[in-house]
N, C-alpha and C. Protein backbone atom coordinates (compact mmCIF):
# COMPACT_ATOMS: atom_id res chain seq x y z
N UNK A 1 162.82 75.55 101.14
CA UNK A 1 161.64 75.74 100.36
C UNK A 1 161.17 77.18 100.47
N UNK A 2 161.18 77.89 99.60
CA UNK A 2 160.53 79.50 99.36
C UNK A 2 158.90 79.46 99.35
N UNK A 3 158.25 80.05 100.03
CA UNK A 3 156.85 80.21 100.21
C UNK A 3 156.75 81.72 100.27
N UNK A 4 155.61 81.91 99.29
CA UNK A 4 155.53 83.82 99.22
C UNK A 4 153.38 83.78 99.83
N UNK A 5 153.44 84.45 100.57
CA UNK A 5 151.85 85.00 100.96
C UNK A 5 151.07 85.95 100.41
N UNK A 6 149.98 85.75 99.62
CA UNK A 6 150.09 86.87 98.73
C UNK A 6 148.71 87.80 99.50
N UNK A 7 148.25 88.93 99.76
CA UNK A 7 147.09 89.67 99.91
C UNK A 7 146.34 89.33 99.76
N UNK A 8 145.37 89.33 99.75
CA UNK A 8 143.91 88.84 99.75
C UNK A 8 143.40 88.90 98.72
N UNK A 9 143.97 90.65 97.77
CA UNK A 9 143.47 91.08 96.32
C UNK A 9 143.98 90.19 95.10
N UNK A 10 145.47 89.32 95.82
CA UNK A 10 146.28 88.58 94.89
C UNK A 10 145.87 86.96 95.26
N UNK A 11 145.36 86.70 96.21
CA UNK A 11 145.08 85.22 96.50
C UNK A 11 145.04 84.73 95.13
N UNK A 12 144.03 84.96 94.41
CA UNK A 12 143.75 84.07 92.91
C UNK A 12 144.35 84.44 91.57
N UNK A 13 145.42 85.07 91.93
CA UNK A 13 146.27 85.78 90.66
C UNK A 13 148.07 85.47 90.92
N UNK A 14 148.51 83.89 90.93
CA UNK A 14 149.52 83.24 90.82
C UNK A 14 150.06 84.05 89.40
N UNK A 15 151.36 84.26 89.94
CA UNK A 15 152.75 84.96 88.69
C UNK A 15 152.83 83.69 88.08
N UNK A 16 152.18 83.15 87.26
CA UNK A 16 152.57 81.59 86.42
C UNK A 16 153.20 81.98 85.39
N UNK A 17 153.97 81.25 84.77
CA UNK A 17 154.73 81.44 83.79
C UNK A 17 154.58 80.34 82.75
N UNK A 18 153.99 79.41 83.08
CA UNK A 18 153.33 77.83 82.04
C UNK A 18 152.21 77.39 82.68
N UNK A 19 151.83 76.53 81.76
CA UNK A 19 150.37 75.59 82.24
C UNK A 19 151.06 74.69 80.70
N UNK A 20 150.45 73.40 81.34
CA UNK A 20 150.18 72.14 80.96
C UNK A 20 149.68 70.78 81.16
N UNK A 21 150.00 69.66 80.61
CA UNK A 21 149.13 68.79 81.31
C UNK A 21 150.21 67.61 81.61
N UNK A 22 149.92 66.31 82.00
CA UNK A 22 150.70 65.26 82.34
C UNK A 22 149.80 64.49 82.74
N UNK A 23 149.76 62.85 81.96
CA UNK A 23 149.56 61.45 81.84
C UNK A 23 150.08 61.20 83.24
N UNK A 24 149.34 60.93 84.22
CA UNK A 24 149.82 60.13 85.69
C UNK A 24 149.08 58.88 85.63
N UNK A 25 150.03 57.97 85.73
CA UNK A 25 149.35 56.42 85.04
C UNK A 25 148.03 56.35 86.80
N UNK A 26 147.09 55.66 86.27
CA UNK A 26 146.62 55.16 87.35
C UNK A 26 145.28 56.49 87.71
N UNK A 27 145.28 57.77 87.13
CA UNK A 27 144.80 58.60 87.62
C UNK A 27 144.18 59.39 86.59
N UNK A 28 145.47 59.63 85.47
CA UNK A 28 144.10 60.47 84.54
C UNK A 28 145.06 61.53 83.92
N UNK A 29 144.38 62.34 83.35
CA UNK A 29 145.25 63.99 82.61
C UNK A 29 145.27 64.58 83.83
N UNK A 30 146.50 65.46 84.30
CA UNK A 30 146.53 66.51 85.55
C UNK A 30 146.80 67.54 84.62
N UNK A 31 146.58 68.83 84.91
CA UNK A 31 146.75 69.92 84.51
C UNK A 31 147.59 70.87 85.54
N UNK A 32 149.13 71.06 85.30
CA UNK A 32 149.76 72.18 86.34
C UNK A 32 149.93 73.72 85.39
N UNK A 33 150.38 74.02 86.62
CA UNK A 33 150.59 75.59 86.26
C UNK A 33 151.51 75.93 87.31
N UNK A 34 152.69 76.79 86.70
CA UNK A 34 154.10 77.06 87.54
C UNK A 34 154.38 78.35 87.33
N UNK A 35 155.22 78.53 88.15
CA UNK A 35 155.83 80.02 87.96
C UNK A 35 157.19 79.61 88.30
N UNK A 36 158.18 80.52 88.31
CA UNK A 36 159.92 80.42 88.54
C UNK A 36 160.05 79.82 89.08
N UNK A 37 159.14 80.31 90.58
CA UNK A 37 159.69 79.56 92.23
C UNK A 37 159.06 78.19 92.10
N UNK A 38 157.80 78.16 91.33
CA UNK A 38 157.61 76.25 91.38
C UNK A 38 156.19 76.34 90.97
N UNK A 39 155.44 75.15 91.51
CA UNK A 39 154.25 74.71 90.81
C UNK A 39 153.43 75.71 91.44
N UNK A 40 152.21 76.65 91.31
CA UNK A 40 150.88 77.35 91.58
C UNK A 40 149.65 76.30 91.72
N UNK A 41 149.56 75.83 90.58
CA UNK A 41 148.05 74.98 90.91
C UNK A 41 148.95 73.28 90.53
N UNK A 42 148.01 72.16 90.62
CA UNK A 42 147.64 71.16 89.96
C UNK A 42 146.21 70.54 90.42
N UNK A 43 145.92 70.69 89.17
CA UNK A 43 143.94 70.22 88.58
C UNK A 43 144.18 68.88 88.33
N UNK A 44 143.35 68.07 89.29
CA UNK A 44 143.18 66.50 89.08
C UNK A 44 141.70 66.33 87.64
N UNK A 45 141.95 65.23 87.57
CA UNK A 45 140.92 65.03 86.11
C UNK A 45 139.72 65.11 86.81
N UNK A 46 138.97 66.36 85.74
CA UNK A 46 137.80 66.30 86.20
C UNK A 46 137.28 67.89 87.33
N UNK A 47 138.55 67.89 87.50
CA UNK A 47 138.65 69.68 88.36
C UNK A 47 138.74 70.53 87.46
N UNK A 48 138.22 71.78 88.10
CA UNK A 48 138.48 73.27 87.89
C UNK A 48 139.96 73.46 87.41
N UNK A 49 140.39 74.06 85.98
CA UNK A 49 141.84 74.61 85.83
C UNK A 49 141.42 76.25 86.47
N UNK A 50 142.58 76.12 86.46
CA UNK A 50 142.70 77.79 87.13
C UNK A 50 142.59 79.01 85.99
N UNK A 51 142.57 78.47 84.81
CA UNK A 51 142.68 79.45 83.84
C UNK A 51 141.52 78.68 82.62
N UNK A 52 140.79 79.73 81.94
CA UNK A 52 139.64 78.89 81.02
C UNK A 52 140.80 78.85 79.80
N UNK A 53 139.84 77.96 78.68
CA UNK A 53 141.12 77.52 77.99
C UNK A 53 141.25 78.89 76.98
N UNK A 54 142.72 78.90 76.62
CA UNK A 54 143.22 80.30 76.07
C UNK A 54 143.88 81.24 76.62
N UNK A 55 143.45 81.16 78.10
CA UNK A 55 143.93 81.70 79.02
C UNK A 55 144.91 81.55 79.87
N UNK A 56 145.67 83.08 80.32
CA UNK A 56 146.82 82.63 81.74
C UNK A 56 148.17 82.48 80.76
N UNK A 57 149.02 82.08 81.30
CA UNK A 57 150.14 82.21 80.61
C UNK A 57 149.97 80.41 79.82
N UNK A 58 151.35 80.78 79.18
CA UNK A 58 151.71 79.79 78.12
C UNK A 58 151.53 78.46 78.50
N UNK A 59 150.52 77.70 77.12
CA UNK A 59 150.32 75.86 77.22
C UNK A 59 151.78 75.79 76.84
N UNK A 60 152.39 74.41 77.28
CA UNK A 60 153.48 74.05 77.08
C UNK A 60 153.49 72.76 77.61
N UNK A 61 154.84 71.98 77.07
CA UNK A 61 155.08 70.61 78.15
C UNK A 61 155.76 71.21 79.60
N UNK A 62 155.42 69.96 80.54
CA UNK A 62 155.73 70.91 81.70
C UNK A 62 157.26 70.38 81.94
N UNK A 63 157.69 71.22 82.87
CA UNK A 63 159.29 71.11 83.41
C UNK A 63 159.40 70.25 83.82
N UNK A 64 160.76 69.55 83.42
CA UNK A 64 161.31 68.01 84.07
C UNK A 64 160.91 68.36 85.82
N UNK A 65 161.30 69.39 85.92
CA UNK A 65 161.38 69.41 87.52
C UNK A 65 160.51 69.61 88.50
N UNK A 66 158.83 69.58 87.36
CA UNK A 66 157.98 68.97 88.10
C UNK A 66 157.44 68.08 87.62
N UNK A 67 157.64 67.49 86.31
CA UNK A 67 157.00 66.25 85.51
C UNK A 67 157.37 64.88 86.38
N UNK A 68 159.11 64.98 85.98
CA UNK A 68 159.53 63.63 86.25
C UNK A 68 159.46 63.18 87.53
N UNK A 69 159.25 63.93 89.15
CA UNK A 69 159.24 63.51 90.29
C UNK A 69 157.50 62.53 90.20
N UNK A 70 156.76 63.82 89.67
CA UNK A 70 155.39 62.98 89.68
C UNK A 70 155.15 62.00 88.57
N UNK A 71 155.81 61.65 87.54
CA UNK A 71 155.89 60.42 87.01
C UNK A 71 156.13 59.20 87.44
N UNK A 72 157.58 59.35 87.97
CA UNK A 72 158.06 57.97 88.91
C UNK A 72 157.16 58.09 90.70
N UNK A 73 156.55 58.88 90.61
CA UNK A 73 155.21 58.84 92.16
C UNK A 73 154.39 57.89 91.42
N UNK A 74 153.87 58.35 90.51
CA UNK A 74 152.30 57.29 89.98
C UNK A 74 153.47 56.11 89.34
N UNK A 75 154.39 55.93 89.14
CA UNK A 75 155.02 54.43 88.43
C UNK A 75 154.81 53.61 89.74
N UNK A 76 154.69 54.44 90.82
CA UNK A 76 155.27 53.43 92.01
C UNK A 76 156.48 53.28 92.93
N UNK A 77 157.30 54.50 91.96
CA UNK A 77 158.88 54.51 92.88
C UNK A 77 158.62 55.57 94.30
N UNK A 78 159.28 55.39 95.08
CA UNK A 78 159.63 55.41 96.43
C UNK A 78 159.75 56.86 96.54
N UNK A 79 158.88 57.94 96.09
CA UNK A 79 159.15 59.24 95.48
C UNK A 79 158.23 60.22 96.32
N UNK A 80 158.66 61.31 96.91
CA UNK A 80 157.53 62.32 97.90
C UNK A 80 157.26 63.37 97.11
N UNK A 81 155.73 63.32 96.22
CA UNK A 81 155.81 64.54 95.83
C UNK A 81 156.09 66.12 96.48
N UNK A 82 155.63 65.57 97.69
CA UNK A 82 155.73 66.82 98.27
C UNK A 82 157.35 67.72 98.63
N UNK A 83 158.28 67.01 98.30
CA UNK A 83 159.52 67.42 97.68
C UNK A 83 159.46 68.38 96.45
N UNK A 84 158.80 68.39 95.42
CA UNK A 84 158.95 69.35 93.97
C UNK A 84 158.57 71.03 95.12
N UNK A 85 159.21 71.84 94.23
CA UNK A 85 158.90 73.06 94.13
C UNK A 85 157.83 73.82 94.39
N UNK A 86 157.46 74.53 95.18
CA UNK A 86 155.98 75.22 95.30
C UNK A 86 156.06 76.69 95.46
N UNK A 87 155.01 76.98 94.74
CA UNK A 87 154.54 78.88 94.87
C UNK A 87 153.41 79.08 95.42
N UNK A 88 153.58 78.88 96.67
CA UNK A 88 152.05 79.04 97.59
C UNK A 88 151.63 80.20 97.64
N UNK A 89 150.05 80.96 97.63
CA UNK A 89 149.35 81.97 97.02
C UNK A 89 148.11 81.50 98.04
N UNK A 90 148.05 82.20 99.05
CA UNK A 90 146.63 82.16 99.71
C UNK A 90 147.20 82.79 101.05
N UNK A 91 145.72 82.84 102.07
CA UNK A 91 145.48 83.70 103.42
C UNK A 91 146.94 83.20 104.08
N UNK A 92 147.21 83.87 104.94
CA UNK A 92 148.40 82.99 105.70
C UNK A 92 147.96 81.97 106.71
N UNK A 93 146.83 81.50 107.46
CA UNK A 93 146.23 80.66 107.47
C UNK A 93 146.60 79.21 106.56
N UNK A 94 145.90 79.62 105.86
CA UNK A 94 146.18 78.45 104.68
C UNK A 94 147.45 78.18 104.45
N UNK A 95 148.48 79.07 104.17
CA UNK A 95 149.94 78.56 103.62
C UNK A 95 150.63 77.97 104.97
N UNK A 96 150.39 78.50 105.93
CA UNK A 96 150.78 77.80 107.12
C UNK A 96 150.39 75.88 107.10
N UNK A 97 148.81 76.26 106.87
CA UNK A 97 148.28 74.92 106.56
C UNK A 97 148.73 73.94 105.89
N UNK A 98 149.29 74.53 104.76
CA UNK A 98 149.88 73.89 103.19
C UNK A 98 151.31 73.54 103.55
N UNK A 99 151.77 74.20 104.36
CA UNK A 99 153.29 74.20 104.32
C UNK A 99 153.45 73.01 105.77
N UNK A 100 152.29 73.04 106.80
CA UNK A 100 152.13 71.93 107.45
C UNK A 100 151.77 70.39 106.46
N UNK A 101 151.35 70.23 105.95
CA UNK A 101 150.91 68.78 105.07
C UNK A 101 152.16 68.97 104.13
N UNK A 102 152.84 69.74 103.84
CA UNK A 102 154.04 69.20 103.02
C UNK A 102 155.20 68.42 104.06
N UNK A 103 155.06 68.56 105.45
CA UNK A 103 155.89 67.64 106.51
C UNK A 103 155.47 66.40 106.98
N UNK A 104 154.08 66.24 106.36
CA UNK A 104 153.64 64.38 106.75
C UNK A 104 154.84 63.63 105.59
N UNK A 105 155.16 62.87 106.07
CA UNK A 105 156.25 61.85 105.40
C UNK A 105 155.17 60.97 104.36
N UNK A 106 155.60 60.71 103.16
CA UNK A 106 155.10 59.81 102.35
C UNK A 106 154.49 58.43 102.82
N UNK A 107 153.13 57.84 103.04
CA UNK A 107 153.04 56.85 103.63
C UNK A 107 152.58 56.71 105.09
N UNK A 108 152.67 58.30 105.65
CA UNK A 108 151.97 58.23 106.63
C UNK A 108 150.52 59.51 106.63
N UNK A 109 150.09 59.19 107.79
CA UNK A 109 148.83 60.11 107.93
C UNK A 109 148.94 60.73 108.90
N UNK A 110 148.22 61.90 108.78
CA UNK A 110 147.78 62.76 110.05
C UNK A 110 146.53 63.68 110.15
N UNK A 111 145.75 63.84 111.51
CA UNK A 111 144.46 63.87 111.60
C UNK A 111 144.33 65.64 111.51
N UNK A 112 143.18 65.84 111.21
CA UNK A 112 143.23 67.48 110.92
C UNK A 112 143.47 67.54 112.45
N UNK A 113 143.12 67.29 113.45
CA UNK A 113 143.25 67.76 114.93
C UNK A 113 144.90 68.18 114.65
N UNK A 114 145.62 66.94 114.28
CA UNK A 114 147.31 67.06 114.36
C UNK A 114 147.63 67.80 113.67
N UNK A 115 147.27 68.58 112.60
CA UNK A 115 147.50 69.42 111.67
C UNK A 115 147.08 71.02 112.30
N UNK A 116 145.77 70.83 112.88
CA UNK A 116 145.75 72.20 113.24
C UNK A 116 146.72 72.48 114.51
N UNK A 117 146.86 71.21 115.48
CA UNK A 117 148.07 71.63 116.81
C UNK A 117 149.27 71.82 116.04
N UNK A 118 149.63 71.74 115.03
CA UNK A 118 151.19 71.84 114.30
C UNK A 118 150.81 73.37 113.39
N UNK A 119 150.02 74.07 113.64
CA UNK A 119 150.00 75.53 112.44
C UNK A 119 149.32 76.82 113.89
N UNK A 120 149.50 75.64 115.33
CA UNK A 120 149.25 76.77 116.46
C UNK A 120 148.31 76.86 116.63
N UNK A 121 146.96 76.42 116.11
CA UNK A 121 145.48 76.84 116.26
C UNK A 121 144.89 75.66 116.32
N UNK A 122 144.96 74.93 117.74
CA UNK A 122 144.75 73.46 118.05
C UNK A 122 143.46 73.31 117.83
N UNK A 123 142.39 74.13 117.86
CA UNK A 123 140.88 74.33 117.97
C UNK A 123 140.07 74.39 116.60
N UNK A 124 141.45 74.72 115.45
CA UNK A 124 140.99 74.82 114.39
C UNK A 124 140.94 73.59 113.18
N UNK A 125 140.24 72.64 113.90
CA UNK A 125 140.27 72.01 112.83
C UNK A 125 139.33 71.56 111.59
N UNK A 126 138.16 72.32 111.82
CA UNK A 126 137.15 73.02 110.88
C UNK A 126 138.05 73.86 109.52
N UNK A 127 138.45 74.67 110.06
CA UNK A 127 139.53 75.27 108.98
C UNK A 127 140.39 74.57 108.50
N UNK A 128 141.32 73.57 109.07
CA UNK A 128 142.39 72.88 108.54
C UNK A 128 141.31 72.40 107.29
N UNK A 129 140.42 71.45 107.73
CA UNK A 129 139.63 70.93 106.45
C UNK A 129 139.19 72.25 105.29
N UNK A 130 139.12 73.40 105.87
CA UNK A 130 138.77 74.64 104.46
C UNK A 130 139.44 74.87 103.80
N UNK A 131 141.00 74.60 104.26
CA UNK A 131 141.95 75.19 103.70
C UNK A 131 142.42 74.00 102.80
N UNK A 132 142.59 72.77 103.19
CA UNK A 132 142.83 71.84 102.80
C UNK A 132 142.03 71.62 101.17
N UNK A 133 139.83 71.59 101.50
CA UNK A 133 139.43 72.02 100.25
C UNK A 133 139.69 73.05 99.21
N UNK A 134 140.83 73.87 99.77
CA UNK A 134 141.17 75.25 98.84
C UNK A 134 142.12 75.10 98.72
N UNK A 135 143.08 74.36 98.60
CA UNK A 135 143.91 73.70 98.17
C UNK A 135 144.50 73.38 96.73
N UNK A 136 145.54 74.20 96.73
CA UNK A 136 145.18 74.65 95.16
C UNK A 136 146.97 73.45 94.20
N UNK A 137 146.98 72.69 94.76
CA UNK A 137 148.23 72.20 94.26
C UNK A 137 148.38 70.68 95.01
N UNK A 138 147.00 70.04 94.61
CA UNK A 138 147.00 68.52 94.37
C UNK A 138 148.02 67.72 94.95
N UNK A 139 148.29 66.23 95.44
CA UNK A 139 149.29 65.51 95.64
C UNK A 139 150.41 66.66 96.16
N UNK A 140 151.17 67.72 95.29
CA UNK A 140 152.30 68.01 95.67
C UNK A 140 152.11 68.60 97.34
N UNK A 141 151.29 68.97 97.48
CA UNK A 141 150.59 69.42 98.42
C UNK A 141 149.49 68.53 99.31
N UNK A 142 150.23 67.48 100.07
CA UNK A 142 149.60 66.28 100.08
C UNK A 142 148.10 66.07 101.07
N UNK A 143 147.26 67.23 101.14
CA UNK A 143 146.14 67.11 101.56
C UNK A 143 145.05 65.49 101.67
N UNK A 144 145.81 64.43 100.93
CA UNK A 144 145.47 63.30 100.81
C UNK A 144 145.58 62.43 101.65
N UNK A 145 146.73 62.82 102.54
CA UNK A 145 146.76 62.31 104.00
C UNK A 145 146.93 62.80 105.21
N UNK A 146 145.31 63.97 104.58
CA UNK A 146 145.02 63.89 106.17
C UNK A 146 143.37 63.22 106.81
N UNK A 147 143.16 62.52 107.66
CA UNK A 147 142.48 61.45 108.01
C UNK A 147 141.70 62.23 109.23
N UNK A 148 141.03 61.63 109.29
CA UNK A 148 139.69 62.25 110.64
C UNK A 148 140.12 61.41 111.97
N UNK A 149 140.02 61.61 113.19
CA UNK A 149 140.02 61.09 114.07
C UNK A 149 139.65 59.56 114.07
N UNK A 150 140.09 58.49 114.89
CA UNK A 150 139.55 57.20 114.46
C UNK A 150 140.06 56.96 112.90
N UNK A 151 140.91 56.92 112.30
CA UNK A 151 141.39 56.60 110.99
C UNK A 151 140.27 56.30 109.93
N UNK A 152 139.11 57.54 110.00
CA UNK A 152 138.06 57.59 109.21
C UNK A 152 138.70 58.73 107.93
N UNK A 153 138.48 58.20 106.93
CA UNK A 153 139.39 58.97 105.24
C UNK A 153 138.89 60.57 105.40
N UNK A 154 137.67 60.58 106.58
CA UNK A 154 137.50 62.17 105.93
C UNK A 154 136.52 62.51 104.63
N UNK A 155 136.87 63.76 103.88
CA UNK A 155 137.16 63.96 102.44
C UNK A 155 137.94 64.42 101.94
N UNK A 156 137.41 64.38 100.44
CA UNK A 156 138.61 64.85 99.38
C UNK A 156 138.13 65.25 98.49
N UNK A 157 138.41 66.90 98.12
CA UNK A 157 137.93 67.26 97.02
C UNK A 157 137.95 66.74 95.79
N UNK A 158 138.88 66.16 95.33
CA UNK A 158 139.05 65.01 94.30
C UNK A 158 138.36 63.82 94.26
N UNK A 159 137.56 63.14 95.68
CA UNK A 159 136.99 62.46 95.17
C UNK A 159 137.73 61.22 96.22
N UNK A 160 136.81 60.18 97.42
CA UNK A 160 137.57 59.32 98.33
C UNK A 160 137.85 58.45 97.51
N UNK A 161 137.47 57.62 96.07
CA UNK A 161 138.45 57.16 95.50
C UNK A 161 139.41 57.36 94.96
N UNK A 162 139.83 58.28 94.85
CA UNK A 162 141.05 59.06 93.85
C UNK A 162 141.83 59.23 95.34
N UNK A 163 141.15 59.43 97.01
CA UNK A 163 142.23 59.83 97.55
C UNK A 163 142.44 58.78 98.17
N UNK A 164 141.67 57.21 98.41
CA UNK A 164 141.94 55.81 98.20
C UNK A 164 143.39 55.35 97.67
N UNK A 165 143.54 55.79 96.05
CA UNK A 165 144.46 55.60 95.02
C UNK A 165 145.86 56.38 95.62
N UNK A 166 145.31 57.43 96.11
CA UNK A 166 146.70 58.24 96.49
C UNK A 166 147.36 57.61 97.97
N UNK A 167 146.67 57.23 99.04
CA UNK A 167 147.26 56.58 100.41
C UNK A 167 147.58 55.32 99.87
N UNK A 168 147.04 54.45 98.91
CA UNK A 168 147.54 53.22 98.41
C UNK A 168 148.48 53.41 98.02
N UNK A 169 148.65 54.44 96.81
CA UNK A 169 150.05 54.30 95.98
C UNK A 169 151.52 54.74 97.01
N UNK A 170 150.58 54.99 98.34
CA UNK A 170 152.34 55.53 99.32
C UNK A 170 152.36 54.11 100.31
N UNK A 171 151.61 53.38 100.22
CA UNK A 171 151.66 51.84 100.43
C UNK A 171 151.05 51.97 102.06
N UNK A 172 150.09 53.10 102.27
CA UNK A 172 149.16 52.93 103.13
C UNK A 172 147.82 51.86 102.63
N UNK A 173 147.86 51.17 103.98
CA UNK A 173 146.53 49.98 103.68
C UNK A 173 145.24 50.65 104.07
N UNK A 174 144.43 50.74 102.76
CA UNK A 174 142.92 51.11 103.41
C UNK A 174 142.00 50.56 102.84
N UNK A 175 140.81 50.37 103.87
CA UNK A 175 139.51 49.94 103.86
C UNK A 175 138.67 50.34 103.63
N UNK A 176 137.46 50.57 102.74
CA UNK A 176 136.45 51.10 102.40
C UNK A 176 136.32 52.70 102.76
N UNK A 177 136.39 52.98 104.03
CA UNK A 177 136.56 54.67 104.22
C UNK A 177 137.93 54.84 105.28
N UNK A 178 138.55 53.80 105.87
CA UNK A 178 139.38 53.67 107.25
C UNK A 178 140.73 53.47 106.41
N UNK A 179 141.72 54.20 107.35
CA UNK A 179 143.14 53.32 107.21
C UNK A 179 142.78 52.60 108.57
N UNK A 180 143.71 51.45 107.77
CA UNK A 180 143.84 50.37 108.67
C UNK A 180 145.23 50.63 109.75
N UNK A 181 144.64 50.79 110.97
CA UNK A 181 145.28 50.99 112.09
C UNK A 181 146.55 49.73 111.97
N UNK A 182 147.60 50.08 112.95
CA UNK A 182 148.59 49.46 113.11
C UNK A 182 149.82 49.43 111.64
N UNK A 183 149.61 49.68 110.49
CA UNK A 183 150.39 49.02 109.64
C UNK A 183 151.32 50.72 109.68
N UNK A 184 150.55 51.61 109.98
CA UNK A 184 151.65 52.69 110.06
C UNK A 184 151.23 53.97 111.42
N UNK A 185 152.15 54.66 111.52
CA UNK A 185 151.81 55.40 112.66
C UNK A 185 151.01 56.74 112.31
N UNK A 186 149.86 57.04 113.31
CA UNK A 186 149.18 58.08 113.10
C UNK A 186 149.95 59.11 113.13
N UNK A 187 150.66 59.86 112.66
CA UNK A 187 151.55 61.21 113.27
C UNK A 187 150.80 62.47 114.17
């Protein structure tokens, strides 16, 4: 997987090369935006696009090769988004962060504590959650499972039902704000 870090002056200025949208059954219109090396953003319904409309490079349909993985994800097939392509663009902090939550396995969880001891900065788990809200590439980038100490959901910039929908659809069992202990391992 290729990961580029961009300056501080470039954090919010992704080399995209398309934007479009995609029908994810169960969830709504997503809006991505890609460049060569892979996806830059994806906007859940109801979020900030990264570009106002008119703007940024070319509307288009998006690439099989990030459409169809996240199609058969929301059908229900046995599918890790966090497999598709990525062009990560933020502090190195953060891409460290990002590039940690792309190694939780589909179906399981892990607590920002475990996330910040896996990016070296065991103390930081105030930040894991900042980086996580700045988080600029949805599901593929699976910020959705990561869980608070005590298998409490946390948040989600998207919204704890939408990130409800997302630990369900990887066939994690949850309860009102909790995963339910025992049915899978905390990582």
């Amino acid at each position: 997987m290729k990961h580029k870090v961009t300056t501080p002056e470039r954090r919010n200025q992704p080399d995209a090369t398309g934007q479009g949208e995609l029908l994810a059954s169960g969830l709504g219109v997503l809006w991505l935006v890609w460049s060569d090396l892979g996806l830059t953003h994806l906007a859940l319904p109801g979020r900030p696009r990264p570009f106002a409309p008119g703007e940024g490079p070319p509307t288009g349909p998006v690439p099989a090769r990030f459409g169809e993985p996240l199609l058969r994800y929301f059908a229900g097939e046995n599918v890790d988004p966090a497999r598709i392509p990525v062009d990560l663009s933020g502090t190195r902090f953060q891409v460290r962060v990002w590039q940690a939550l792309r190694c939780i396995p589909r179906g399981a969880v892990r607590t920002y504590a475990g996330v910040a001891a896996d990016v070296g900065s065991p103390r930081a788990m105030r930040a894991v959650g900042a980086a996580n809200a700045r988080n600029p590439i949805a599901i593929v980038v699976p910020c959705h499972r990561v869980v608070e100490t005590g298998h409490r959901l946390g948040g989600y910039t998207g919204g704890l039902d939408r990130k409800r929908l997302l630990l369900r659809l990887e066939g994690v069992h949850v309860e009102s704000d909790r995963v339910l202990p025992g049915q899978l391992d905390l990582l």
